[in-house]
PDB file of N, CA and C in Angstrom:
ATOM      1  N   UNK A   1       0.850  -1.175   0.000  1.00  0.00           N
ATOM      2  CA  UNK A   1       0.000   0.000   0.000  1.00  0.00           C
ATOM      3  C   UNK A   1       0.891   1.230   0.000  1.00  0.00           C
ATOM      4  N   UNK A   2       0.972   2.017  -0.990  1.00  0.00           N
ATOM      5  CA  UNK A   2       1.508   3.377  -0.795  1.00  0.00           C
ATOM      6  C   UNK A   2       0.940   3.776   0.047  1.00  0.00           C
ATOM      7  N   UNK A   3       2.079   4.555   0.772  1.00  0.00           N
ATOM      8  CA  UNK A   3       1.573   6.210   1.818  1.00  0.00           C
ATOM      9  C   UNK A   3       0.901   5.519   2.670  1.00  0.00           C
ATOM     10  N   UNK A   4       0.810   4.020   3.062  1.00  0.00           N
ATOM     11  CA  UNK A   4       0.338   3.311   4.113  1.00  0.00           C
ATOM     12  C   UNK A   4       1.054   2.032   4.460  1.00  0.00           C
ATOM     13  N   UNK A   5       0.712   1.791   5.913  1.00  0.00           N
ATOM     14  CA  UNK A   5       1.593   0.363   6.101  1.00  0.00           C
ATOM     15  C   UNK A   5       1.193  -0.512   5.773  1.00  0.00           C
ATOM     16  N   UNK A   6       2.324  -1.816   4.952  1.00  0.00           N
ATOM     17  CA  UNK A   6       1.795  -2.950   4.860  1.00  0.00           C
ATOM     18  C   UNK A   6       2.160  -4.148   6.075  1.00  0.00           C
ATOM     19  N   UNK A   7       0.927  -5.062   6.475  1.00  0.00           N
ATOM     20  CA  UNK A   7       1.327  -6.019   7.345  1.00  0.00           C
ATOM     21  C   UNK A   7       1.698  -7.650   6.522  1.00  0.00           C
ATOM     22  N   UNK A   8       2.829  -7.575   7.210  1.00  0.00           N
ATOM     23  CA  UNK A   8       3.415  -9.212   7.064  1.00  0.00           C
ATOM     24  C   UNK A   8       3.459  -9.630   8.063  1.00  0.00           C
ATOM     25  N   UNK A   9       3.509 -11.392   7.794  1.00  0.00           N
ATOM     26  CA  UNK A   9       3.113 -12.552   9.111  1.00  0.00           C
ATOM     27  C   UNK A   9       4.667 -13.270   8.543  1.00  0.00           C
ATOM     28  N   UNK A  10       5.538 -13.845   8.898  1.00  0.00           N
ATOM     29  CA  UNK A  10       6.754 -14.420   7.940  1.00  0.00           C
ATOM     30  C   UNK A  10       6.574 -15.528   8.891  1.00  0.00           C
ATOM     31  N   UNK A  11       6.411 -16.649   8.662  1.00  0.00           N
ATOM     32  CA  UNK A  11       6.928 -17.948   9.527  1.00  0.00           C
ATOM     33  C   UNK A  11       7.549 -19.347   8.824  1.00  0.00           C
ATOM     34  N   UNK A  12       8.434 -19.465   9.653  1.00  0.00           N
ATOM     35  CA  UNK A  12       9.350 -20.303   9.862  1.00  0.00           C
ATOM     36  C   UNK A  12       9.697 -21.034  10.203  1.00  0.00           C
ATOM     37  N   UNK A  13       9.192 -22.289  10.217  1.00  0.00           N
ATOM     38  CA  UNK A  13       9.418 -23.852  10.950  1.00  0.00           C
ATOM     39  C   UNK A  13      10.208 -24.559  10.358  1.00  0.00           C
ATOM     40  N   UNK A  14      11.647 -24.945  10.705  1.00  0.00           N
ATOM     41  CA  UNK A  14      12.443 -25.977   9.954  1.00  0.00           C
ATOM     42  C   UNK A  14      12.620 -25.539   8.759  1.00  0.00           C
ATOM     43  N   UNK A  15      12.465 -26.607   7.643  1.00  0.00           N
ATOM     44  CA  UNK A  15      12.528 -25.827   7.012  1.00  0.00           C
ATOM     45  C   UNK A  15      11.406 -25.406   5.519  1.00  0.00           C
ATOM     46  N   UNK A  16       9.822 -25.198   6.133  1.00  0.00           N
ATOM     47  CA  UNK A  16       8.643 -24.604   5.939  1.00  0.00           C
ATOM     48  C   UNK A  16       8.771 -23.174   6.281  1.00  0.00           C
ATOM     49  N   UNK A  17       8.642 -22.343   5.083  1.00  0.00           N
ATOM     50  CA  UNK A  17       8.615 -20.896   4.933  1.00  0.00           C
ATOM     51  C   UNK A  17       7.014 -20.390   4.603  1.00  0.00           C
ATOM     52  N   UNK A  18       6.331 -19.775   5.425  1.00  0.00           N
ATOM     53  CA  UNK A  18       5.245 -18.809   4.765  1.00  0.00           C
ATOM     54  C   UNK A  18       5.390 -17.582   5.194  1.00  0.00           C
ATOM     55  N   UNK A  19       4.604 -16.951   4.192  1.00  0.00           N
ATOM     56  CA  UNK A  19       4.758 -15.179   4.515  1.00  0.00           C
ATOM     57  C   UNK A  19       3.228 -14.761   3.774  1.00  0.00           C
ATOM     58  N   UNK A  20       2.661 -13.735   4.809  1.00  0.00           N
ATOM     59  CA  UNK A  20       1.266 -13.300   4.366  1.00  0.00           C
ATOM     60  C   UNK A  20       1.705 -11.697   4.324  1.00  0.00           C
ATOM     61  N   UNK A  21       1.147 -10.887   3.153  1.00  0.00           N
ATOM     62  CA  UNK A  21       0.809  -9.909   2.808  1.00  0.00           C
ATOM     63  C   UNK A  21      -0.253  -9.243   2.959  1.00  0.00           C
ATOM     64  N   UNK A  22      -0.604  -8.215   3.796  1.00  0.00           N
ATOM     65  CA  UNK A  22      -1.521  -7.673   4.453  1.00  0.00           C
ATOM     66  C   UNK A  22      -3.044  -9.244   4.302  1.00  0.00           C
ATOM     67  N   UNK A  23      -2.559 -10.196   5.092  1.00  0.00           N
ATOM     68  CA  UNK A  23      -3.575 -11.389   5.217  1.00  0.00           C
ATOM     69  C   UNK A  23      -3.705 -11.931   3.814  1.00  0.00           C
ATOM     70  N   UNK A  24      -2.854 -11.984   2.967  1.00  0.00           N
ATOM     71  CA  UNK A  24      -2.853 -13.042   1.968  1.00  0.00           C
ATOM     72  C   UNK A  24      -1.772 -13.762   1.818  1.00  0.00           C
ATOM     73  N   UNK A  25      -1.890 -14.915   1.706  1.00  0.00           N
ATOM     74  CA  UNK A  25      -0.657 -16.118   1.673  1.00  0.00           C
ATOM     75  C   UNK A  25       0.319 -15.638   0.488  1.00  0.00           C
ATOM     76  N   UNK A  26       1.023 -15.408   0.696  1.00  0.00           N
ATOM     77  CA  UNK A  26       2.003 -15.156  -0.844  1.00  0.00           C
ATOM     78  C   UNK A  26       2.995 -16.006  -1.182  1.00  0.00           C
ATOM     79  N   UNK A  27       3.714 -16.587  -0.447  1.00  0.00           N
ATOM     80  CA  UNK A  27       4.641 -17.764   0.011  1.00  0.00           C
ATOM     81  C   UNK A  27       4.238 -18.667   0.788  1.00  0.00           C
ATOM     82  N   UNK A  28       4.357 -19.776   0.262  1.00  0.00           N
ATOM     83  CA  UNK A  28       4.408 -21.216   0.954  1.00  0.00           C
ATOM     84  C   UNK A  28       5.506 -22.248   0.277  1.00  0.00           C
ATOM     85  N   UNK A  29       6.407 -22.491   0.913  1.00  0.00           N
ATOM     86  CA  UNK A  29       7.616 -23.285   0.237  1.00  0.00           C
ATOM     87  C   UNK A  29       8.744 -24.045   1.445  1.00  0.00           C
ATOM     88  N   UNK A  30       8.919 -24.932   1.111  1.00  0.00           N
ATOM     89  CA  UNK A  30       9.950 -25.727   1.464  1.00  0.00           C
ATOM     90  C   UNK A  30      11.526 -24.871   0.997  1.00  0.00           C
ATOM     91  N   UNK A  31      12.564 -24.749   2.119  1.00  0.00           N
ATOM     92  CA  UNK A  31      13.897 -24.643   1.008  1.00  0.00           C
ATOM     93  C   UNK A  31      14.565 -24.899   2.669  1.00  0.00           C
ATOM     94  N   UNK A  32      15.348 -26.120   2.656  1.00  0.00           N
ATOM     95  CA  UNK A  32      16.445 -26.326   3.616  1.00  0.00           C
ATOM     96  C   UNK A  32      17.662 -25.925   3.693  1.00  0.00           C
ATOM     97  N   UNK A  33      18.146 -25.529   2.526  1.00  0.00           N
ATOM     98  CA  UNK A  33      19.756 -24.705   2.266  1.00  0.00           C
ATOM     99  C   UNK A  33      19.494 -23.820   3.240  1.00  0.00           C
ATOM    100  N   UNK A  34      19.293 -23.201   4.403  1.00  0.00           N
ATOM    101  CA  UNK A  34      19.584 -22.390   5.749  1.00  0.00           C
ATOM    102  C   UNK A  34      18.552 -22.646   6.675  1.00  0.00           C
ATOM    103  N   UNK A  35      18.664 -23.881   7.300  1.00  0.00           N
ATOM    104  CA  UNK A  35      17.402 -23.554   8.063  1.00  0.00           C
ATOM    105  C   UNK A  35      17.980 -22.946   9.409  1.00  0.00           C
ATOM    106  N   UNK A  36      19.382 -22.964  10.031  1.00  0.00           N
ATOM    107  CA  UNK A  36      19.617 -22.132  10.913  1.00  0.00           C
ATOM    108  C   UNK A  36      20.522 -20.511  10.133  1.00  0.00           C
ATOM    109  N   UNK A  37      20.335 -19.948  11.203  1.00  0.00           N
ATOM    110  CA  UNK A  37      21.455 -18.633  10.783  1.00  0.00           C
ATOM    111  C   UNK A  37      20.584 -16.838  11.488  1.00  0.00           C
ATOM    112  N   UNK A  38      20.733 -16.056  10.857  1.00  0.00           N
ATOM    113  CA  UNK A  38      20.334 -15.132  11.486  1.00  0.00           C
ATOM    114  C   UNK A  38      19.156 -14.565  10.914  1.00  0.00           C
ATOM    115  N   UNK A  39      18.515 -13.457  11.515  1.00  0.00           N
ATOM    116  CA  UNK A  39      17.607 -12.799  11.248  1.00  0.00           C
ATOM    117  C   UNK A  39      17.677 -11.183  10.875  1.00  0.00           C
ATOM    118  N   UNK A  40      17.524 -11.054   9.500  1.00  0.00           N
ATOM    119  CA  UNK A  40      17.858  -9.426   8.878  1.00  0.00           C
ATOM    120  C   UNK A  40      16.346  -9.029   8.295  1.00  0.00           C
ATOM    121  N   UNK A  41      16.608  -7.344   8.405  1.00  0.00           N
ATOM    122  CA  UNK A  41      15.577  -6.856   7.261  1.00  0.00           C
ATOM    123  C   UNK A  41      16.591  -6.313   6.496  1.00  0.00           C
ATOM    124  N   UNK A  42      15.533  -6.684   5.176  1.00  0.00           N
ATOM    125  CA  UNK A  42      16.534  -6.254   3.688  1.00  0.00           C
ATOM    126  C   UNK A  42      15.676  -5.622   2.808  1.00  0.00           C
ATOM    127  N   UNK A  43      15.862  -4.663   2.163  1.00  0.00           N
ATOM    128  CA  UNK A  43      15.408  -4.096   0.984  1.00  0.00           C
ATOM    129  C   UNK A  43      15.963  -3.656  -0.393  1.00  0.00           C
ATOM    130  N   UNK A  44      15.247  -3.853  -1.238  1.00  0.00           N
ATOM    131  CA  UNK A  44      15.701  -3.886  -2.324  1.00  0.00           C
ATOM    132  C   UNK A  44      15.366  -2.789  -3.584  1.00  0.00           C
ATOM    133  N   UNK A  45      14.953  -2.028  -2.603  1.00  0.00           N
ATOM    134  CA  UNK A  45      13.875  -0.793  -3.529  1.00  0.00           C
ATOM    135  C   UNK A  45      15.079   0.255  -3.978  1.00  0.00           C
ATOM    136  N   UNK A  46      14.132   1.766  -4.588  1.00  0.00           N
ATOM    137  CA  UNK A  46      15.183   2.672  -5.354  1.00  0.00           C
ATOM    138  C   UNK A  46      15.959   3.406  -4.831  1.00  0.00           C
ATOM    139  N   UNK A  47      16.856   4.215  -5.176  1.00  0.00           N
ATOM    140  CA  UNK A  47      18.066   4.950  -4.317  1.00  0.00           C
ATOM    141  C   UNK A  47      16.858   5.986  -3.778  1.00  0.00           C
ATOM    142  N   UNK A  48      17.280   6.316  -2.758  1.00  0.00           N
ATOM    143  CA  UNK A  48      16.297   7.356  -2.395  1.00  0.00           C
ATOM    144  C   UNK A  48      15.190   7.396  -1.590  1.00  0.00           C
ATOM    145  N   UNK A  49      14.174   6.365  -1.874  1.00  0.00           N
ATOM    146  CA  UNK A  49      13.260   5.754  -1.152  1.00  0.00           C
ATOM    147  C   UNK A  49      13.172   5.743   0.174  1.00  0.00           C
ATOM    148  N   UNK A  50      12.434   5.562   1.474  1.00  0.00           N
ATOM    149  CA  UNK A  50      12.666   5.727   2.908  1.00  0.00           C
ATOM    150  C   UNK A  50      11.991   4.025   3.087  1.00  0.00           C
ATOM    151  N   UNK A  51      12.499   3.370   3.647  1.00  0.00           N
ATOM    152  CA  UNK A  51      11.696   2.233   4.743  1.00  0.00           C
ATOM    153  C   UNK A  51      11.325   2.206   5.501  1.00  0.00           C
ATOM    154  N   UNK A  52      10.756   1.938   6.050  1.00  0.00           N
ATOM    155  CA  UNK A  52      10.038   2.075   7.645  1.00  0.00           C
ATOM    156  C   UNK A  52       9.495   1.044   8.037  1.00  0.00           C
ATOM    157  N   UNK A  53      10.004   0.394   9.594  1.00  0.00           N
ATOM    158  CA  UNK A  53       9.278  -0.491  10.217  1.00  0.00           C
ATOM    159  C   UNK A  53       8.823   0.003  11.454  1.00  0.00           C
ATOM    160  N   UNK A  54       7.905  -0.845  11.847  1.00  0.00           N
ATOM    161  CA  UNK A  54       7.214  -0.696  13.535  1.00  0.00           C
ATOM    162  C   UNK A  54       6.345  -2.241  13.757  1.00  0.00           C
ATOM    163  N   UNK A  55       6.477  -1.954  14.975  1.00  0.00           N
ATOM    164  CA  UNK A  55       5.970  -3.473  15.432  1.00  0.00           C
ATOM    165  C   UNK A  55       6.316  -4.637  15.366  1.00  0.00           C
ATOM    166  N   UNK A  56       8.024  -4.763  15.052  1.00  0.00           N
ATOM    167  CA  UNK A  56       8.434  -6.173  15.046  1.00  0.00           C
ATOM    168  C   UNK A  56       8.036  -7.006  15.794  1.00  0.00           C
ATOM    169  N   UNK A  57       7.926  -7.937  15.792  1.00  0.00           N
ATOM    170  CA  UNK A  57       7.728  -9.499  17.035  1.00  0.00           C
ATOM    171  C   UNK A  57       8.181 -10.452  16.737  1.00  0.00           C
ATOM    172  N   UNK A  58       9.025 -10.977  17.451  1.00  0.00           N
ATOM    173  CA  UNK A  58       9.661 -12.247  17.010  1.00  0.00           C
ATOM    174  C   UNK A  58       8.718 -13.331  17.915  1.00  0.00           C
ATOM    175  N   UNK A  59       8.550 -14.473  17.545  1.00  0.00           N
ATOM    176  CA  UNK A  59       7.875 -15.586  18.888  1.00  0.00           C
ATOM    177  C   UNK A  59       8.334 -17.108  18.636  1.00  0.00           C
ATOM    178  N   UNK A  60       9.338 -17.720  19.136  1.00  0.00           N
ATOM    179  CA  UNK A  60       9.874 -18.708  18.835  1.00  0.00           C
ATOM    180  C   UNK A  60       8.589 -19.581  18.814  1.00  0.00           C
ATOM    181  N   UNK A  61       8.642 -20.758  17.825  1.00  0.00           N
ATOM    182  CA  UNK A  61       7.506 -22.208  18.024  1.00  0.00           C
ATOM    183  C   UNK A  61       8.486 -23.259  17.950  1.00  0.00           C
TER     184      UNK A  61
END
């Protein structure tokens, strides 16, 4: 959503990946090449651009 926030859900079990986009499934996939290691935010947008987060939560399962 421009000029508004979008919500993501990202979860992570082993190595089962989903991620929801303001409540729609967008990812569902298997990939084991890292199932341990760290946790980053990354972006990939234009020079210039601002990011913005709020409300992280991490919750181990």
């Amino acid at each position: 959503k421009r000029n508004d926030w979008n919500q993501y859900r990202i979860r992570c079990q082993a190595d089962h990946i989903q991620i929801w986009v303001n409540g729609i499934k967008t990812t569902d996939l298997k990939d084991s090449m890292d199932t341990e290691g760290f946790i980053a935010i990354q972006h990939h947008g234009e020079q210039g651009q601002i990011y913005r987060f709020r409300n992280l939560k991490l919750l181990e399962l």
